[in-house]
PDB file of N, CA and C in Angstrom:
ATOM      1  N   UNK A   1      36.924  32.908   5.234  1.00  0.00           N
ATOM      2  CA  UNK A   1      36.934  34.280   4.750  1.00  0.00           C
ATOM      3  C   UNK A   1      37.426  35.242   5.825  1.00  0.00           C
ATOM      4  N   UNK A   2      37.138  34.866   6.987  1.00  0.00           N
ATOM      5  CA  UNK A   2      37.061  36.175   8.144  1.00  0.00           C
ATOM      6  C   UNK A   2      38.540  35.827   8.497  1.00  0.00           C
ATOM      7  N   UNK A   3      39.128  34.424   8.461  1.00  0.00           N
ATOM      8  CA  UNK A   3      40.819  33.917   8.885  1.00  0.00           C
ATOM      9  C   UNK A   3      41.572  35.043   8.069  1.00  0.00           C
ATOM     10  N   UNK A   4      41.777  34.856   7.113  1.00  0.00           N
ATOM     11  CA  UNK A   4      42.624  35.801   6.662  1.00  0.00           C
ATOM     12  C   UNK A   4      43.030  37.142   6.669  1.00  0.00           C
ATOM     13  N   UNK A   5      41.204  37.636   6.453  1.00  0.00           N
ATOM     14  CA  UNK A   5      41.171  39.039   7.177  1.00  0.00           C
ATOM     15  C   UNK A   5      42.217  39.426   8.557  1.00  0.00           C
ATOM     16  N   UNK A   6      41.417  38.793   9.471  1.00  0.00           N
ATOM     17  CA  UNK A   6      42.137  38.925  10.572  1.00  0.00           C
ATOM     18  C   UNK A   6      43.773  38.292  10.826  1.00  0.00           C
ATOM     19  N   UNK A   7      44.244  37.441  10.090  1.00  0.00           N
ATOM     20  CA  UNK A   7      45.724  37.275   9.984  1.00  0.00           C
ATOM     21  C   UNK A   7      46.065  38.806   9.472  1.00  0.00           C
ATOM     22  N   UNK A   8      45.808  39.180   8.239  1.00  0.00           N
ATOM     23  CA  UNK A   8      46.741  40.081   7.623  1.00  0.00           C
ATOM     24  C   UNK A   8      46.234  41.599   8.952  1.00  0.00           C
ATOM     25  N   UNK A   9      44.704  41.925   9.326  1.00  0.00           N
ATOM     26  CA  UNK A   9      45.116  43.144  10.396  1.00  0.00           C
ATOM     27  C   UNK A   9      46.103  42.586  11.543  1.00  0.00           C
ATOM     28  N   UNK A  10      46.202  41.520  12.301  1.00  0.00           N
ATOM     29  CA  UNK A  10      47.109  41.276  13.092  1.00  0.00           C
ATOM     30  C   UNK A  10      48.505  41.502  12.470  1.00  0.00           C
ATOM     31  N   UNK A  11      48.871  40.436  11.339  1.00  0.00           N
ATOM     32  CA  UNK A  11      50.648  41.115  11.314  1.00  0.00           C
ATOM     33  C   UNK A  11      50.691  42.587  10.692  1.00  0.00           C
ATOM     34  N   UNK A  12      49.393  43.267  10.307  1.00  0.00           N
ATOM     35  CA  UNK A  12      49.465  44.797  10.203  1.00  0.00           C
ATOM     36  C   UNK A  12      49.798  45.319  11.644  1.00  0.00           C
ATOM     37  N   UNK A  13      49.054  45.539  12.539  1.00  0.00           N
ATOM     38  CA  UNK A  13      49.176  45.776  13.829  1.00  0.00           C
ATOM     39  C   UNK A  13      50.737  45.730  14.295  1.00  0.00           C
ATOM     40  N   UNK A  14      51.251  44.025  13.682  1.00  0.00           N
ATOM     41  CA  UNK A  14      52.570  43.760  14.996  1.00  0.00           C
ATOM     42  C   UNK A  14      53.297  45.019  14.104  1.00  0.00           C
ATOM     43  N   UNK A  15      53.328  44.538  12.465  1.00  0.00           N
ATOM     44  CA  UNK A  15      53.905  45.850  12.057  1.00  0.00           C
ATOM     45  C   UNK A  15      54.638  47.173  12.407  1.00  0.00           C
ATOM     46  N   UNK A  16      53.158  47.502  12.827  1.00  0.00           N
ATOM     47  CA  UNK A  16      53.115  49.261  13.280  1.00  0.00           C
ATOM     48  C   UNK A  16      53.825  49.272  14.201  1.00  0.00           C
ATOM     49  N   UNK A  17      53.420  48.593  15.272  1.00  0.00           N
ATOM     50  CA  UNK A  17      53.898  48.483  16.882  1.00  0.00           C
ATOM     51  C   UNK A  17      55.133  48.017  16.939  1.00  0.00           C
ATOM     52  N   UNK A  18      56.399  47.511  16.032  1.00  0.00           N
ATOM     53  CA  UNK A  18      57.687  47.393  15.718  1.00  0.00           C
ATOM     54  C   UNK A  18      58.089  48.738  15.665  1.00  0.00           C
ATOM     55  N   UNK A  19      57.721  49.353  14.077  1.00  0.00           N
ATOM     56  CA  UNK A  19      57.552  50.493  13.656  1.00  0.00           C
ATOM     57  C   UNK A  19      57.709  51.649  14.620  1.00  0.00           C
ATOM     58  N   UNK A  20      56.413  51.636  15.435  1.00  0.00           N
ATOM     59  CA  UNK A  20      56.272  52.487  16.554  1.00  0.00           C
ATOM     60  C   UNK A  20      57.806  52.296  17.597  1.00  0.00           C
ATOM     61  N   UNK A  21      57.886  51.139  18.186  1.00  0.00           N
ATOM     62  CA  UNK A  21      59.157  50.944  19.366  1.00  0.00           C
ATOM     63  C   UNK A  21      60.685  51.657  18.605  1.00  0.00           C
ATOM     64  N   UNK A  22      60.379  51.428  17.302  1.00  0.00           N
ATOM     65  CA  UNK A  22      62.032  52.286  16.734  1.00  0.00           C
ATOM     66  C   UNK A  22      61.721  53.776  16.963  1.00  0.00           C
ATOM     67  N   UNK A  23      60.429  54.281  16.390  1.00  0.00           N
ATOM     68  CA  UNK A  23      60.488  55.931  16.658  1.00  0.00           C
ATOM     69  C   UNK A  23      60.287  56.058  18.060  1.00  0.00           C
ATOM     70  N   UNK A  24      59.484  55.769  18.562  1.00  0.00           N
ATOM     71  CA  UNK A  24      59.755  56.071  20.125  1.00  0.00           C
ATOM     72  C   UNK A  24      61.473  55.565  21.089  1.00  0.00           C
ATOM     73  N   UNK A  25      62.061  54.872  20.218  1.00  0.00           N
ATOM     74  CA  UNK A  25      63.600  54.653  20.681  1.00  0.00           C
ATOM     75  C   UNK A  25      64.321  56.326  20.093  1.00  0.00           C
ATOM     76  N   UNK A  26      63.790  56.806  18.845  1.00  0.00           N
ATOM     77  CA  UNK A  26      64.430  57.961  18.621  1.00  0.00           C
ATOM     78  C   UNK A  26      63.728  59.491  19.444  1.00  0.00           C
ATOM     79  N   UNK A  27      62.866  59.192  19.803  1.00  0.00           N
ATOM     80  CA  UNK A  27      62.189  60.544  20.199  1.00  0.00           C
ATOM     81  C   UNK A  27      61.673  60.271  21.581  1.00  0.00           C
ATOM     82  N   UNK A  28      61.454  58.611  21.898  1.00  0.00           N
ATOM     83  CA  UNK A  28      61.012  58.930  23.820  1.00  0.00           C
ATOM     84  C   UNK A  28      59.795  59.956  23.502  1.00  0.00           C
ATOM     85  N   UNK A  29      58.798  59.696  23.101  1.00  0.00           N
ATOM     86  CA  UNK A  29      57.650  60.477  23.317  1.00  0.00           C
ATOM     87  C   UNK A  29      56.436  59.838  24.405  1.00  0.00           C
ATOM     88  N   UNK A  30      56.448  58.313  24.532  1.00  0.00           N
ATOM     89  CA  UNK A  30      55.072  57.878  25.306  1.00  0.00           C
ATOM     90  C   UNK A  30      56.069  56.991  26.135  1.00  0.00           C
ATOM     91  N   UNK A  31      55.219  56.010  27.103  1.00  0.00           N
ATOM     92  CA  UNK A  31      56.000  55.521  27.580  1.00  0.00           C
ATOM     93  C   UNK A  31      55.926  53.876  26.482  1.00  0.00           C
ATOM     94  N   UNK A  32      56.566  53.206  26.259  1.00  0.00           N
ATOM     95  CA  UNK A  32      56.643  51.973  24.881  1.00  0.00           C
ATOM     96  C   UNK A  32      55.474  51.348  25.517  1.00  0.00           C
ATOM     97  N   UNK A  33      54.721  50.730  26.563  1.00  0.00           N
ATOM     98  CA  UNK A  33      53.757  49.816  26.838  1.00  0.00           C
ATOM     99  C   UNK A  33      52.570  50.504  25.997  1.00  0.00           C
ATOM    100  N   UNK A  34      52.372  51.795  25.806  1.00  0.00           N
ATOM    101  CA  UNK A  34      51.248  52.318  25.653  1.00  0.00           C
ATOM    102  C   UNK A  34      51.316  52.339  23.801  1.00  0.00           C
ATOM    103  N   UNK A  35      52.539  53.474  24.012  1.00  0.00           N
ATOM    104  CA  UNK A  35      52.908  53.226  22.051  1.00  0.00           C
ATOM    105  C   UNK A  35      52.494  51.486  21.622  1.00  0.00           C
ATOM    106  N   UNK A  36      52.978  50.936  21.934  1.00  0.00           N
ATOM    107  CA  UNK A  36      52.977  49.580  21.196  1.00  0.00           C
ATOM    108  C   UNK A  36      51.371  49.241  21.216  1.00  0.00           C
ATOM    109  N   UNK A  37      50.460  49.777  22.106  1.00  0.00           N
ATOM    110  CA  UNK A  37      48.887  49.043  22.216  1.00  0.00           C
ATOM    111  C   UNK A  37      48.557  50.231  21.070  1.00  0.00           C
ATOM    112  N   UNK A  38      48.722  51.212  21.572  1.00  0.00           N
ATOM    113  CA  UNK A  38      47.905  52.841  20.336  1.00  0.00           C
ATOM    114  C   UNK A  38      48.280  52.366  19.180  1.00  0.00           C
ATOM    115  N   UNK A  39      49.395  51.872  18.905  1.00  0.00           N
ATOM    116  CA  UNK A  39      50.188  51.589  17.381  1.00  0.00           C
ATOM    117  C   UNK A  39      49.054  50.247  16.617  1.00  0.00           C
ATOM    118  N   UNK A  40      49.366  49.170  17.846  1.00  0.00           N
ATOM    119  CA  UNK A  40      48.872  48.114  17.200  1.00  0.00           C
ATOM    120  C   UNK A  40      47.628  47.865  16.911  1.00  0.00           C
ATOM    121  N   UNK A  41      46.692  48.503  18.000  1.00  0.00           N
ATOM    122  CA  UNK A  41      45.393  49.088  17.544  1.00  0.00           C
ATOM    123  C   UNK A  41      45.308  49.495  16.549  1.00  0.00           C
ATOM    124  N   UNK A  42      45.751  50.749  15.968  1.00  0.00           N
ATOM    125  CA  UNK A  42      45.586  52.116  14.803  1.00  0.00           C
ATOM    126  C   UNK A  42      45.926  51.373  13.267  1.00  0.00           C
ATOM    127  N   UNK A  43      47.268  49.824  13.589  1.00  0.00           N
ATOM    128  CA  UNK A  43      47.563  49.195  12.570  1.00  0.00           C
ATOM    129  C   UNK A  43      46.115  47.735  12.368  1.00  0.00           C
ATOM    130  N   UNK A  44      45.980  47.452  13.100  1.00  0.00           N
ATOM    131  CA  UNK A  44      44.746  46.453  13.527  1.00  0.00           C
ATOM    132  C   UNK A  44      43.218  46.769  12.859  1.00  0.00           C
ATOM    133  N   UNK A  45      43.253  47.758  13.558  1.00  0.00           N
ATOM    134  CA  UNK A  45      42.181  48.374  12.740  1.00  0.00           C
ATOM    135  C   UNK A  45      41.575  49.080  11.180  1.00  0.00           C
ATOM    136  N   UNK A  46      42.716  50.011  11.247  1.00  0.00           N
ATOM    137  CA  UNK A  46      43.104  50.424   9.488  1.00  0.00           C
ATOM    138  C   UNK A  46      43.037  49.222   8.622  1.00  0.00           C
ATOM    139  N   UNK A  47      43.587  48.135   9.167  1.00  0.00           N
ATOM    140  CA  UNK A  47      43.424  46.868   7.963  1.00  0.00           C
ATOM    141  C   UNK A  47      42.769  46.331   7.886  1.00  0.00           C
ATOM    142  N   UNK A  48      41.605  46.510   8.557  1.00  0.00           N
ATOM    143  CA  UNK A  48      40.286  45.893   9.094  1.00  0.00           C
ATOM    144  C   UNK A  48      39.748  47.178   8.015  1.00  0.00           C
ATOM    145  N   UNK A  49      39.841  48.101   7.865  1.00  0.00           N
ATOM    146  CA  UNK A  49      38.384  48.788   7.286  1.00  0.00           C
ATOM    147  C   UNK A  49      38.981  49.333   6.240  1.00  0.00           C
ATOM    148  N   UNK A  50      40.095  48.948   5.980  1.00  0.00           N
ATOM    149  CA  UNK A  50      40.519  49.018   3.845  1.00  0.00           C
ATOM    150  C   UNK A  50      40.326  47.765   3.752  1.00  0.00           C
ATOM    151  N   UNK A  51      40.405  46.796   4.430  1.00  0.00           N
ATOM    152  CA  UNK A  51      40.033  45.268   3.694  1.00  0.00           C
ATOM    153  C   UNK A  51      38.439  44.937   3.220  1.00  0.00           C
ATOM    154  N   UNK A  52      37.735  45.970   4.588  1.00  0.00           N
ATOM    155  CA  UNK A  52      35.872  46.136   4.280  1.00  0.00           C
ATOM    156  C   UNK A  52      35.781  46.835   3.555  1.00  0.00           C
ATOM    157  N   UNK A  53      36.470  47.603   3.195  1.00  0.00           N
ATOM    158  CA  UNK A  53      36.016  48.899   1.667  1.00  0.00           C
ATOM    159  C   UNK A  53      36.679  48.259   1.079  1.00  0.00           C
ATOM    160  N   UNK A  54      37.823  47.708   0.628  1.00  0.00           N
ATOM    161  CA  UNK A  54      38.756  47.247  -0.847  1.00  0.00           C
ATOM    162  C   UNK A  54      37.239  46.037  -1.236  1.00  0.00           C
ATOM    163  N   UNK A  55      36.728  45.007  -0.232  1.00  0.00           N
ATOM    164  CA  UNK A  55      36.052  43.802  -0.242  1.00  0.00           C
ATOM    165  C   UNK A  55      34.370  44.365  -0.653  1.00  0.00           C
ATOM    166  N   UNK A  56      33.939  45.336  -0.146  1.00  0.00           N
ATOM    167  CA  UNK A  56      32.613  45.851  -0.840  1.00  0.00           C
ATOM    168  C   UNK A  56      32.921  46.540  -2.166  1.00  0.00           C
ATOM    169  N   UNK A  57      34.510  47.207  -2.684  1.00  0.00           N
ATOM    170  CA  UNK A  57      34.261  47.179  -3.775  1.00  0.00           C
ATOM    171  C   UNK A  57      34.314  46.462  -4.659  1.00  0.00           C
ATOM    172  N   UNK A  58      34.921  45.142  -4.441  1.00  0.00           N
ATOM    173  CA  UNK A  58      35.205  44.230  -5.220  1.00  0.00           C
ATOM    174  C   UNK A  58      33.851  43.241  -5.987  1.00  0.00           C
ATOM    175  N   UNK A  59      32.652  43.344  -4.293  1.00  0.00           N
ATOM    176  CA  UNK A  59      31.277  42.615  -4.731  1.00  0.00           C
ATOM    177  C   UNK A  59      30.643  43.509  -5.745  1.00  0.00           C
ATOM    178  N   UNK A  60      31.070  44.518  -6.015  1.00  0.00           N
ATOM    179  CA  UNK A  60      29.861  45.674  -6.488  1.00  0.00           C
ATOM    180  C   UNK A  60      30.489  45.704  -8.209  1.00  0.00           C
TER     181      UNK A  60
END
């Protein structure tokens, strides 16, 4: 149960942190080591806690 979870926030995460390295190629706002951890975190996590709310509504 918990494998999958955590597969789908991980390739959420690499996701973002792709995502993130193209806009920071257009705008240079952070330096990329940092964008890519803030990104992959923010994607990592978010899919972690719509998968715990989509999954408690599903028991209820």
């Amino acid at each position: 149960m918990v494998r999958p979870i955590l597969l789908s926030a991980v390739l959420t995460g690499l996701f973002c942190s792709g995502f993130a390295v193209i806009i920071d190629l257009a705008t240079d706002m952070l330096e990329r080591q940092k964008l890519i951890l803030v990104s992959f975190a923010s994607g990592f996590l978010g899919s972690l806690f719509a998968q715990t709310v989509l999954s408690r509504w599903r028991k209820k």
